[in-house]
N, C-alpha and C. Protein backbone atom coordinates (compact mmCIF):
# COMPACT_ATOMS: atom_id res chain seq x y z
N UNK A 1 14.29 -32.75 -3.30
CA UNK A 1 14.60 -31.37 -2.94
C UNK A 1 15.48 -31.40 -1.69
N UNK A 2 16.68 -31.15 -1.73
CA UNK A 2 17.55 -30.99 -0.73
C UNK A 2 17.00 -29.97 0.29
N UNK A 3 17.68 -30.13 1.63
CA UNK A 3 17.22 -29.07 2.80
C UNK A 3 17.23 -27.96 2.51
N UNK A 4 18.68 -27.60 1.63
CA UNK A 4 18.73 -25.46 1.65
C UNK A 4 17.91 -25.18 0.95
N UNK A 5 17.14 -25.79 0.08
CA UNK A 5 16.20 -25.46 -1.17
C UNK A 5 15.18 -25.33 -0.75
N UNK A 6 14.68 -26.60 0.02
CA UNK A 6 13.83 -26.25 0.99
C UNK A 6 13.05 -25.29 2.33
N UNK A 7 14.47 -25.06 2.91
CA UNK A 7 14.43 -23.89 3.45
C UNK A 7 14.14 -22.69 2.99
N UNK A 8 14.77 -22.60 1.52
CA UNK A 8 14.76 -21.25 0.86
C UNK A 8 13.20 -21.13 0.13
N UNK A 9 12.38 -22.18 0.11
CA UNK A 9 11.09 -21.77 -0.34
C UNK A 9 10.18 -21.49 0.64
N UNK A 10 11.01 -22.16 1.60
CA UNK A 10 9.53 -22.28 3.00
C UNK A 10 9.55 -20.57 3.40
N UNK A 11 10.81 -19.90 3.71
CA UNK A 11 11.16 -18.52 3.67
C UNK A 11 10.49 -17.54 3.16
N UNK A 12 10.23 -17.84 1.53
CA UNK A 12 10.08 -16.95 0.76
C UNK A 12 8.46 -17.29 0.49
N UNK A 13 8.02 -18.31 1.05
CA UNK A 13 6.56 -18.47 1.43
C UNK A 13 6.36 -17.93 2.61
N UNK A 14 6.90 -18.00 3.55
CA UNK A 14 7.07 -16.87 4.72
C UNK A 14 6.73 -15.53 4.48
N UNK A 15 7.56 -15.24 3.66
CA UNK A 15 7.81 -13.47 3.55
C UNK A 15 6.85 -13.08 2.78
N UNK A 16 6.07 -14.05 1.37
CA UNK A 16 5.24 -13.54 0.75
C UNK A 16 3.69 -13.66 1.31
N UNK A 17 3.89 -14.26 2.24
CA UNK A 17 2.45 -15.13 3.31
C UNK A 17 2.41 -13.56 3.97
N UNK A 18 3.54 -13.41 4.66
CA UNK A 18 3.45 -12.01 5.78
C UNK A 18 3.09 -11.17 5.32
N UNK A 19 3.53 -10.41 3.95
CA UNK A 19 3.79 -9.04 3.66
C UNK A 19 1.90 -8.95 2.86
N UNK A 20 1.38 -10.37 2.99
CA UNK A 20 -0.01 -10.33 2.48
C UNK A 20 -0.81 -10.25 3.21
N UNK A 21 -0.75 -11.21 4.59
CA UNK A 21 -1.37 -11.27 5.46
C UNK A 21 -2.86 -10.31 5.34
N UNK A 22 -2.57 -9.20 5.93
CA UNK A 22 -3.54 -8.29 6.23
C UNK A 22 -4.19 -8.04 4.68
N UNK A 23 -3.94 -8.24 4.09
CA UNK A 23 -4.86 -8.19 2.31
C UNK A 23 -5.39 -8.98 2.23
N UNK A 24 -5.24 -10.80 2.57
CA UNK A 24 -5.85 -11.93 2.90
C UNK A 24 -7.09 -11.49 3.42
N UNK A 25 -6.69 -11.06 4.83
CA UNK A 25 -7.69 -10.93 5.85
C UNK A 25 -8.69 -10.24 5.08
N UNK A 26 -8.63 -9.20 4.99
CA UNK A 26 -9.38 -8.05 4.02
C UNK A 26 -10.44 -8.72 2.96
N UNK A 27 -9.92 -9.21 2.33
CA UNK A 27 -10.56 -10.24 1.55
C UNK A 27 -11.55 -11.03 2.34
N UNK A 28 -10.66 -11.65 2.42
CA UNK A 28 -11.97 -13.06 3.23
C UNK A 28 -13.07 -12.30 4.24
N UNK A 29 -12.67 -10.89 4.60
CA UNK A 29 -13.30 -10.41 5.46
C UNK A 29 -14.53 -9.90 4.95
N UNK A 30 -14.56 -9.50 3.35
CA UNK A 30 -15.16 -8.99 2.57
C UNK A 30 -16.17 -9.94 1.58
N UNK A 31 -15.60 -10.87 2.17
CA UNK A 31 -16.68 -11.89 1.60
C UNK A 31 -17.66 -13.14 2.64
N UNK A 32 -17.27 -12.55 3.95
CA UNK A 32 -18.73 -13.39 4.81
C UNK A 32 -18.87 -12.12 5.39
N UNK A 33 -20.20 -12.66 5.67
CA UNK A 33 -21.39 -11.48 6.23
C UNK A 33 -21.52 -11.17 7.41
N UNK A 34 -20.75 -11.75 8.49
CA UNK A 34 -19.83 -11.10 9.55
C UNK A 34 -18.18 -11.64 9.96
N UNK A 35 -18.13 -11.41 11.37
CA UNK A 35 -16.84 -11.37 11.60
C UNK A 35 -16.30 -13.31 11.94
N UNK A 36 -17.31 -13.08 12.17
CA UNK A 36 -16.99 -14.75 12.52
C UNK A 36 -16.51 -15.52 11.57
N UNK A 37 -15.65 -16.35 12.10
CA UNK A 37 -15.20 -18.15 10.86
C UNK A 37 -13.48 -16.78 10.01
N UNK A 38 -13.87 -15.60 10.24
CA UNK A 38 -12.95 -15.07 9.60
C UNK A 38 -11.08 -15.56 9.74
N UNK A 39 -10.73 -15.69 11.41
CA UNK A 39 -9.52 -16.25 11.51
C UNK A 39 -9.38 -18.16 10.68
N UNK A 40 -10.76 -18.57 10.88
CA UNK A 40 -10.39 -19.40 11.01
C UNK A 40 -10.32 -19.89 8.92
N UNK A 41 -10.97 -19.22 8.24
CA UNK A 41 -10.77 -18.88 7.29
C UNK A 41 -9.63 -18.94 6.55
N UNK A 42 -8.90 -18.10 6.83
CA UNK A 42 -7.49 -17.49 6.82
C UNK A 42 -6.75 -18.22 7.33
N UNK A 43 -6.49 -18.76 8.38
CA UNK A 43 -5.74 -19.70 8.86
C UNK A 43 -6.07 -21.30 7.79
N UNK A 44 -7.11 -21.38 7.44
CA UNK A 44 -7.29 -22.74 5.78
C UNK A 44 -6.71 -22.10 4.69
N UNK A 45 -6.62 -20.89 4.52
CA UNK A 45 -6.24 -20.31 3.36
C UNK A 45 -4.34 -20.41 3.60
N UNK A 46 -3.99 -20.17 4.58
CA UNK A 46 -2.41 -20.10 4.57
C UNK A 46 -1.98 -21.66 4.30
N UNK A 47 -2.55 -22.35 5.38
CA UNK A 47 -2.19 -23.88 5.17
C UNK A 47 -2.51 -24.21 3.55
N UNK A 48 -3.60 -24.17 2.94
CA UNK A 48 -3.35 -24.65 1.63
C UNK A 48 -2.55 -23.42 0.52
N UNK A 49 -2.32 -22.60 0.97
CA UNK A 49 -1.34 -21.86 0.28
C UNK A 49 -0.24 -22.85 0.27
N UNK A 50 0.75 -22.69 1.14
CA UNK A 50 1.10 -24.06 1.98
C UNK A 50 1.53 -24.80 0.93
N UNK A 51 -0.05 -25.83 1.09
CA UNK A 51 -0.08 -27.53 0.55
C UNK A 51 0.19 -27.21 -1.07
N UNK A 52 0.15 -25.48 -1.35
CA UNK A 52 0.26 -25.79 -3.13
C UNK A 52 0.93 -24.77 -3.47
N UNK A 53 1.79 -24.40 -3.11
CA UNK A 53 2.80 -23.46 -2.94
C UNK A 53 3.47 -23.87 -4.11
N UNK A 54 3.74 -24.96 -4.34
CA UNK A 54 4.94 -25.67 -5.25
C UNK A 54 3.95 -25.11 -6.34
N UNK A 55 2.55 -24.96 -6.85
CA UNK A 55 2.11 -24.67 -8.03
C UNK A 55 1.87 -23.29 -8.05
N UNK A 56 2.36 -22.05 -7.40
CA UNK A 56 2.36 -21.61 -7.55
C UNK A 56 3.30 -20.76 -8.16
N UNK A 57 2.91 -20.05 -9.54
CA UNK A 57 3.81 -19.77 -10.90
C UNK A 57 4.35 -18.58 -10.92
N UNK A 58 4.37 -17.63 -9.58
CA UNK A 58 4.96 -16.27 -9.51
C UNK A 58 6.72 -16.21 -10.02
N UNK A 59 6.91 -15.38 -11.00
CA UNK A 59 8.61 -15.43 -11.45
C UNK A 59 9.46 -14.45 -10.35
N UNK A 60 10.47 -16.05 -9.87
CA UNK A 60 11.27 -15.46 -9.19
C UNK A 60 11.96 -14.49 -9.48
N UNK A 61 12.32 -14.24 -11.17
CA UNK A 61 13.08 -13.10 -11.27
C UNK A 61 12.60 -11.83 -10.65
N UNK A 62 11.20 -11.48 -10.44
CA UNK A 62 10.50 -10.38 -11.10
C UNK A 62 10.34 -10.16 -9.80
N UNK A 63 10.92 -9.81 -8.67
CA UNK A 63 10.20 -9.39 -6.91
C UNK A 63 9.78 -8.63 -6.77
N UNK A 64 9.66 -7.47 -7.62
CA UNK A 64 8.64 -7.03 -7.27
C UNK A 64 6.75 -7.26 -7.70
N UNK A 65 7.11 -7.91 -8.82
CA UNK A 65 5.79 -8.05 -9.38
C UNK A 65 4.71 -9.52 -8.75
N UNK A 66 5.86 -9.99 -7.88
CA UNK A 66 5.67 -11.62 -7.20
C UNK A 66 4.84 -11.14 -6.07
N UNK A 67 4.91 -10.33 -5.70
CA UNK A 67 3.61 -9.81 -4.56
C UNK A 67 2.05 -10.05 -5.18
N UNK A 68 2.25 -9.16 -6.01
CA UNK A 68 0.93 -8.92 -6.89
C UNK A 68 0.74 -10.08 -7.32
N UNK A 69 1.40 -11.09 -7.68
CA UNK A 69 0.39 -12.24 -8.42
C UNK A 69 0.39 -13.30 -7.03
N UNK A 70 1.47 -12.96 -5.84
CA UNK A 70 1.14 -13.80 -4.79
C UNK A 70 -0.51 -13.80 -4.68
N UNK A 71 -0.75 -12.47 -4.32
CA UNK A 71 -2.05 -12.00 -3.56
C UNK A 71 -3.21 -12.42 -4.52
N UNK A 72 -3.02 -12.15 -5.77
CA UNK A 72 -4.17 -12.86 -7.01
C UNK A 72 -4.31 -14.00 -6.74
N UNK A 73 -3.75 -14.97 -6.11
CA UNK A 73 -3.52 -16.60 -5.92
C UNK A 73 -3.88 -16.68 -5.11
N UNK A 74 -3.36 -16.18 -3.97
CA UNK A 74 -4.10 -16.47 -2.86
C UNK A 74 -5.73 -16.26 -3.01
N UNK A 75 -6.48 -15.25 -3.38
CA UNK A 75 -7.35 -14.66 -3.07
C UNK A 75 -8.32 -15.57 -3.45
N UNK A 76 -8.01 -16.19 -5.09
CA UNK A 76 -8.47 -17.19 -5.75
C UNK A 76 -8.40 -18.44 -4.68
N UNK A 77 -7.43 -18.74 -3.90
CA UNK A 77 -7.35 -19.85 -3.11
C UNK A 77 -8.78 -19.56 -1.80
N UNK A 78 -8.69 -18.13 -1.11
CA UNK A 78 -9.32 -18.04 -0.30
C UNK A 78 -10.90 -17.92 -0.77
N UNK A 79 -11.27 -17.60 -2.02
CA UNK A 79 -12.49 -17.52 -2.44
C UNK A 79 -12.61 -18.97 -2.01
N UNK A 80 -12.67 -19.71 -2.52
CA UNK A 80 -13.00 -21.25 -2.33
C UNK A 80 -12.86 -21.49 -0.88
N UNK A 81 -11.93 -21.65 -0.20
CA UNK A 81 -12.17 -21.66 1.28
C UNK A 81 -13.56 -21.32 1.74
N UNK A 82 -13.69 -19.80 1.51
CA UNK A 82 -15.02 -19.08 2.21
C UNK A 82 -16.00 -19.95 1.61
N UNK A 83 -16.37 -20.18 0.31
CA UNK A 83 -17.55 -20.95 -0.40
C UNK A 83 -17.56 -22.50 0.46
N UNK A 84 -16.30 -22.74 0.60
CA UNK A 84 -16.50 -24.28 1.85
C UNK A 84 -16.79 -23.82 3.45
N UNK A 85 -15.98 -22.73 4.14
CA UNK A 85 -17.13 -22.47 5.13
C UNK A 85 -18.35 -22.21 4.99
N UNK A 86 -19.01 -21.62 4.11
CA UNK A 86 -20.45 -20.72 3.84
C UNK A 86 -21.02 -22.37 3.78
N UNK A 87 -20.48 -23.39 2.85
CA UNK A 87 -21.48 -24.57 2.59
C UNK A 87 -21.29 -25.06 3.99
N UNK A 88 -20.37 -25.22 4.54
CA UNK A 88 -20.20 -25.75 5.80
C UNK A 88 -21.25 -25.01 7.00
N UNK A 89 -21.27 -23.83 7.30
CA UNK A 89 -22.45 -23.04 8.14
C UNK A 89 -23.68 -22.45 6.86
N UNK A 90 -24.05 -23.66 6.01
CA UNK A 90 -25.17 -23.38 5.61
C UNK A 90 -26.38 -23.33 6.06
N UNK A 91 -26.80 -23.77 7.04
CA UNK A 91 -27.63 -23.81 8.22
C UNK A 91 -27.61 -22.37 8.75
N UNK A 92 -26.76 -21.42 8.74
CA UNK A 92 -26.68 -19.72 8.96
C UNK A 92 -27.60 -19.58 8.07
N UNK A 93 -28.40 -18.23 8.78
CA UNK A 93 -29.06 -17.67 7.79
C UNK A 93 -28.44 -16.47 6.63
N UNK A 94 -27.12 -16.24 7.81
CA UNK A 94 -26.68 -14.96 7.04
C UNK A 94 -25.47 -15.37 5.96
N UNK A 95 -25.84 -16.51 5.19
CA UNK A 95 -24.92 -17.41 4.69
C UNK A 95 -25.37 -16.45 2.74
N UNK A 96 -24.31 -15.98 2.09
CA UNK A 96 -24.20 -15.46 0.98
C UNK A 96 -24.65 -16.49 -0.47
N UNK A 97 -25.45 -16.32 -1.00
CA UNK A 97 -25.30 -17.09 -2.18
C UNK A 97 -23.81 -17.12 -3.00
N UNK A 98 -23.77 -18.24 -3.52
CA UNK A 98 -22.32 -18.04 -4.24
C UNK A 98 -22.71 -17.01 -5.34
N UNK A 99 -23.50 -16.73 -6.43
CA UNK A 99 -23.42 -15.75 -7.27
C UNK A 99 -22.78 -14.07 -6.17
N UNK A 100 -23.29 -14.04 -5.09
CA UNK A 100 -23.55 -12.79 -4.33
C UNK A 100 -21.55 -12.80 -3.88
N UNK A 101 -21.41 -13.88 -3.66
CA UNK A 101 -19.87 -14.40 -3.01
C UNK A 101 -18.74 -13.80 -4.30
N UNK A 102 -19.19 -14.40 -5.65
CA UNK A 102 -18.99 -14.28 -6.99
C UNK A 102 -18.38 -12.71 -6.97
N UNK A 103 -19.45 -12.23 -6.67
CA UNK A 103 -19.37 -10.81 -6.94
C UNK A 103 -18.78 -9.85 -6.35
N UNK A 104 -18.82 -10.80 -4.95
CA UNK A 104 -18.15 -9.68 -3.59
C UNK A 104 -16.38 -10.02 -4.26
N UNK A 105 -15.99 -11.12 -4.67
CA UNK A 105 -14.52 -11.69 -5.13
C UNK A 105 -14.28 -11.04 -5.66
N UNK A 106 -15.05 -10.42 -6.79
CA UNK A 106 -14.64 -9.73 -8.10
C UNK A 106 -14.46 -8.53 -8.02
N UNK A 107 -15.46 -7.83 -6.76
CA UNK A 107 -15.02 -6.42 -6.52
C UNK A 107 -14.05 -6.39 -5.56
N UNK A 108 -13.73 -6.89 -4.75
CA UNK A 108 -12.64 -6.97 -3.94
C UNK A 108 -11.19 -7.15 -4.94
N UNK A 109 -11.07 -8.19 -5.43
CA UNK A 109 -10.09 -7.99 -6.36
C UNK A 109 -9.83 -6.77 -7.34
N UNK A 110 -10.75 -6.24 -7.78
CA UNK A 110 -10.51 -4.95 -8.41
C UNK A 110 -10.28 -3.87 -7.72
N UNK A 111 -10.46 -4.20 -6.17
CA UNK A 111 -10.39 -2.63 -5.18
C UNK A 111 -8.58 -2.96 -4.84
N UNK A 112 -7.93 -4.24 -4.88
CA UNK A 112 -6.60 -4.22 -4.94
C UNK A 112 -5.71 -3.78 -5.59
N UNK A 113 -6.40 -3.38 -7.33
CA UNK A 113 -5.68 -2.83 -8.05
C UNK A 113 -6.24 -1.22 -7.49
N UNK A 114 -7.00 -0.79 -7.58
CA UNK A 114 -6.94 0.55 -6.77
C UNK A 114 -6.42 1.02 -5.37
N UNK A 115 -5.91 -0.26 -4.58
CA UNK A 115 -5.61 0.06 -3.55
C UNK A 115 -3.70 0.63 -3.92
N UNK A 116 -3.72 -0.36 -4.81
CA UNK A 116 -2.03 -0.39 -4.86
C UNK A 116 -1.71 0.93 -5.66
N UNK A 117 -2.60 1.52 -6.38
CA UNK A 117 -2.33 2.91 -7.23
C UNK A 117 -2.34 3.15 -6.22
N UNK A 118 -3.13 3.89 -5.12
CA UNK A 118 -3.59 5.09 -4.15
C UNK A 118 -2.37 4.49 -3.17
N UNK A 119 -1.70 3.16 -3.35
CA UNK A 119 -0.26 3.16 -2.06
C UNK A 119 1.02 3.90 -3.05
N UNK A 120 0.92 3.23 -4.22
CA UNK A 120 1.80 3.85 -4.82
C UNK A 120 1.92 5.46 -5.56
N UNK A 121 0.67 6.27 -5.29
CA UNK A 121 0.67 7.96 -5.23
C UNK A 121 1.63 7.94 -4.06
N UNK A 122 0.78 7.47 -3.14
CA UNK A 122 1.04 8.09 -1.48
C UNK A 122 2.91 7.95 -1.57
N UNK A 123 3.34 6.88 -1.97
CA UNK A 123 4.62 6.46 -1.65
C UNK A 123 5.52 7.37 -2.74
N UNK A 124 4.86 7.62 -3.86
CA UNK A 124 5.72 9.13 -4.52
C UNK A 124 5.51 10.42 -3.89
N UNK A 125 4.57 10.57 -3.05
CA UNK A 125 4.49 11.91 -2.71
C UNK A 125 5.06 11.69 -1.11
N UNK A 126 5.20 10.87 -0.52
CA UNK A 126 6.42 10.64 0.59
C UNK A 126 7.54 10.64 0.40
N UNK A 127 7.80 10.27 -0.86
CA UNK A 127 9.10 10.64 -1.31
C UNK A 127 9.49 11.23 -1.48
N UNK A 128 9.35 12.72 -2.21
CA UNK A 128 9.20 14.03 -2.49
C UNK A 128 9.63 14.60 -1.31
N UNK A 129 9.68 14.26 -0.08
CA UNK A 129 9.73 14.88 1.19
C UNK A 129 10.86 14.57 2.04
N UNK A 130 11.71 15.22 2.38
CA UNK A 130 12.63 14.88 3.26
C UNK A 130 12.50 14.27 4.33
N UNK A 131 14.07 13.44 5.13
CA UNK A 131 13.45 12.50 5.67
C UNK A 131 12.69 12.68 7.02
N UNK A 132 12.98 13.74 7.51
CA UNK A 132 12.73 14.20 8.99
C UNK A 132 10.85 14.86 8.67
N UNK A 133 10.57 15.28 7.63
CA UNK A 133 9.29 15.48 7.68
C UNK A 133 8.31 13.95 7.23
N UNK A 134 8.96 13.46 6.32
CA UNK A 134 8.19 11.66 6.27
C UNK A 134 7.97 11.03 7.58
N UNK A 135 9.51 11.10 8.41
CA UNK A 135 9.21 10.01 9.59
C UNK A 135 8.13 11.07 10.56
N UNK A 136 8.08 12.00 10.70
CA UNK A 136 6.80 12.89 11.48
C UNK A 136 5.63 12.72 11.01
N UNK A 137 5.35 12.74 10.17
CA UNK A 137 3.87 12.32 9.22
C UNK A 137 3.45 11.28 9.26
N UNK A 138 4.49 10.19 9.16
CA UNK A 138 4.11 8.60 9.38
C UNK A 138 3.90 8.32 10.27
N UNK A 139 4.81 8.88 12.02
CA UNK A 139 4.79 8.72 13.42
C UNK A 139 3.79 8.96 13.80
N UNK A 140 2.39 9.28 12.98
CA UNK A 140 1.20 9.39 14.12
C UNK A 140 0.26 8.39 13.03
N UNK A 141 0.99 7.65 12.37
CA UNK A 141 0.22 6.10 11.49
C UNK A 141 0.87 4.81 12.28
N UNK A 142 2.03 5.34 12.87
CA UNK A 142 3.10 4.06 12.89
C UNK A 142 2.82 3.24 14.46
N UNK A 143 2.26 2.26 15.03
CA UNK A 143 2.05 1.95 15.88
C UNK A 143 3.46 1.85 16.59
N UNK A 144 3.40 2.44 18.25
CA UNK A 144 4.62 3.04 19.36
C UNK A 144 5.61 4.13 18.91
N UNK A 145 4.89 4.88 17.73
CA UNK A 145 5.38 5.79 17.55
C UNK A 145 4.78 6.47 17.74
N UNK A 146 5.02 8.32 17.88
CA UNK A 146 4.21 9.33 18.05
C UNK A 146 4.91 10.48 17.99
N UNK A 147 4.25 12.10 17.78
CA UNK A 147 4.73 12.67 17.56
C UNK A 147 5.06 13.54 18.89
N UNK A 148 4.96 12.94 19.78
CA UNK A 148 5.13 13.00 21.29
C UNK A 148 6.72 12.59 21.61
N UNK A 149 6.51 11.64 20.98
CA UNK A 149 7.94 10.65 21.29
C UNK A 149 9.24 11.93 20.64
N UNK A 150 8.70 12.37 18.91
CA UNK A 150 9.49 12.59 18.45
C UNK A 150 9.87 13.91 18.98
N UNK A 151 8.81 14.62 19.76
CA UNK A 151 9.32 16.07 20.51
C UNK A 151 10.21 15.71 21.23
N UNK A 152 9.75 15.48 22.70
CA UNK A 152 10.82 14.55 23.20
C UNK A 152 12.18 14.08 22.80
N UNK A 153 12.67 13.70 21.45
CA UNK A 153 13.94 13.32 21.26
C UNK A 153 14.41 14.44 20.52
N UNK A 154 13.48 15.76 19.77
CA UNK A 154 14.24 16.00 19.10
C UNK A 154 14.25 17.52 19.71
N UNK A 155 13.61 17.30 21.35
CA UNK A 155 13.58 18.61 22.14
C UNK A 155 12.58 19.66 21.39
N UNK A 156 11.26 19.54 20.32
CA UNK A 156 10.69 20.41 20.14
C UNK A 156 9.60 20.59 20.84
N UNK A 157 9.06 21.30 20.96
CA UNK A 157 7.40 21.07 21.68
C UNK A 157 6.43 20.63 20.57
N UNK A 158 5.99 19.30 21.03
CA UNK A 158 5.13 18.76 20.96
C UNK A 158 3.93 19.44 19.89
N UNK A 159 3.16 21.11 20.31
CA UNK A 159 2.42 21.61 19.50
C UNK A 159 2.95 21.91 17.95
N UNK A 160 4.16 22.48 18.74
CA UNK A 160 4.49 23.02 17.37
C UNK A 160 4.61 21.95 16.17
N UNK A 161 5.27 20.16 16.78
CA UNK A 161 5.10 19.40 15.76
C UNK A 161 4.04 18.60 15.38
N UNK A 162 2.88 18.92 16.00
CA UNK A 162 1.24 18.80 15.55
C UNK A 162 0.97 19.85 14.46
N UNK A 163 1.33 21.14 14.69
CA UNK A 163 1.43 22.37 13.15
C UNK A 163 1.74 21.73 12.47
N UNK A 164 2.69 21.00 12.62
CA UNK A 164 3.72 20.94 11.09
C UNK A 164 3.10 19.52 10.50
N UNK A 165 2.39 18.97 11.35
CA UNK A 165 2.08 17.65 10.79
C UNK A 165 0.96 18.08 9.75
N UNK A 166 0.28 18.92 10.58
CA UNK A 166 -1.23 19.74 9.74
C UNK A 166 -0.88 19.87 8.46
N UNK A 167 0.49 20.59 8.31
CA UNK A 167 0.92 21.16 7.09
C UNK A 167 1.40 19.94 6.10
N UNK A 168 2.06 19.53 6.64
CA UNK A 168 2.70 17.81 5.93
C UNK A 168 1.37 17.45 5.01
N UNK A 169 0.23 17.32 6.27
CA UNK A 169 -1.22 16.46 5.27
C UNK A 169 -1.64 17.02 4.91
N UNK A 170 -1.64 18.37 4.57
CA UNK A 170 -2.17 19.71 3.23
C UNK A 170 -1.09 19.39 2.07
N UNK A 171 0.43 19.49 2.61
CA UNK A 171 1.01 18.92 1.24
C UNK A 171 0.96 17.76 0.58
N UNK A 172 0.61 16.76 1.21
CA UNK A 172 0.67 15.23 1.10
C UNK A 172 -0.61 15.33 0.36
N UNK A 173 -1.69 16.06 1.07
CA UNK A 173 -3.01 15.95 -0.26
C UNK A 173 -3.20 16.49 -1.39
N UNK A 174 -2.44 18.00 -1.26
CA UNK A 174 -2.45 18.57 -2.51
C UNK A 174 -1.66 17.91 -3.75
N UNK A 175 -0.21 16.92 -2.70
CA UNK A 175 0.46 16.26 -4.17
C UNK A 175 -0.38 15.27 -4.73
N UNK A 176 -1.16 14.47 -3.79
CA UNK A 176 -1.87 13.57 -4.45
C UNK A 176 -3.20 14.13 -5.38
N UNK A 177 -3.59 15.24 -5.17
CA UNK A 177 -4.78 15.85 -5.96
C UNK A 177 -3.71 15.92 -7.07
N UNK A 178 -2.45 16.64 -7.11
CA UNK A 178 -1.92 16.67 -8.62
C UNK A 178 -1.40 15.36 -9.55
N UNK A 179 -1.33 14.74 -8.64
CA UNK A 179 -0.91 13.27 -9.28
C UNK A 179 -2.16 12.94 -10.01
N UNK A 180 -3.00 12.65 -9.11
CA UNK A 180 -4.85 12.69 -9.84
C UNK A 180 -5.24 13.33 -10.91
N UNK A 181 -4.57 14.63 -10.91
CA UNK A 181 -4.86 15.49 -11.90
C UNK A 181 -4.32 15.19 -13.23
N UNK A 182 -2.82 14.48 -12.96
CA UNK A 182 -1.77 14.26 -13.94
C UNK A 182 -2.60 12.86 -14.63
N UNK A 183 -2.96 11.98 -13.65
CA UNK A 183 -3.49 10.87 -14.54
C UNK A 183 -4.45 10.71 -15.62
N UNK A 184 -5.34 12.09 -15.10
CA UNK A 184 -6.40 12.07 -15.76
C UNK A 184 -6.49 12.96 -17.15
């Protein structure tokens, strides 16, 4: 494998490592019985992502769908991790049976496919919205943003764009109640 080739996978293991990151975490977080061993977890889970990256069968054509089976892989990778810390601090009392581990995997993985519907409502009904009312609605989700900041630049007062945010998340819920409605 020549260098640019190389480079170009280590990258795109990069970008698919990052944009997961916090779903990783989530996971593994969801499967020991506290907070602890959690970084260190995750940090075994990236490295052997890593060490087997090359077997991993996501189609480059398909980018958008290469997320979704990134994160299936991984998760499968990080289940096993946690089952080697848990055997490793088996001496814990608050250590999970693997059937119990089994199960926490299986619902966690199924709350990803519900997570990604309920991102992908949200992201049609942000869309729906022009851009000056999206970036106000998001600016009080978006960390160093605020809707402070955005009075300030855009000279409104501040209250008045707390109203309007009110109103934004009455429309933002009612589209998603109709989307809900539409699915069902």
């Amino acid at each position: 494998m020549n260098q640019s080739s190389q480079e170009a996978r280590y990258s795109r293991f990069v970008v698919l490592l990052a944009r997961n990151d916090h779903s990783i975490r989530r996971f593994v977080r969801s499967l020991l019985p506290s907070r602890d061993g959690v970084d260190d977890v995750v940090q075994d889970v990236a490295l052997e992502c890593w060490r087997k990256f090359a077997d991993f069968e996501g189609d480059e054509d398909d980018v958008e769908k290469e997320p979704d089976e990134f994160i299936r892989w991984a998760c499968v990778i990080a289940r096993y991790k946690v089952l080697s810390h848990q055997r490793d601090r088996a001496r814990d009392r608050l250590v999970f049976r693997e059937s119990v581990l089994h199960q926490l995997a299986t619902t966690a993985l199924d709350r990803f496919d519900e997570q990604n519907a309920e991102r992908q409502s949200i992201d049609n009904c942000l869309d729906k919205m022009n851009d000056d009312s999206r970036r106000l609605i998001l600016s009080v989700y978006e960390p160093g943003d605020s809707v402070t900041r955005i009075a300030n630049e855009t000279g409104q007062k501040a209250r008045r764009l707390y109203t309007k945010v009110n109103a934004l998340r009455r429309m933002l819920l009612d589209c998603l109640k109709q989307q809900k409605t539409n699915e069902c």
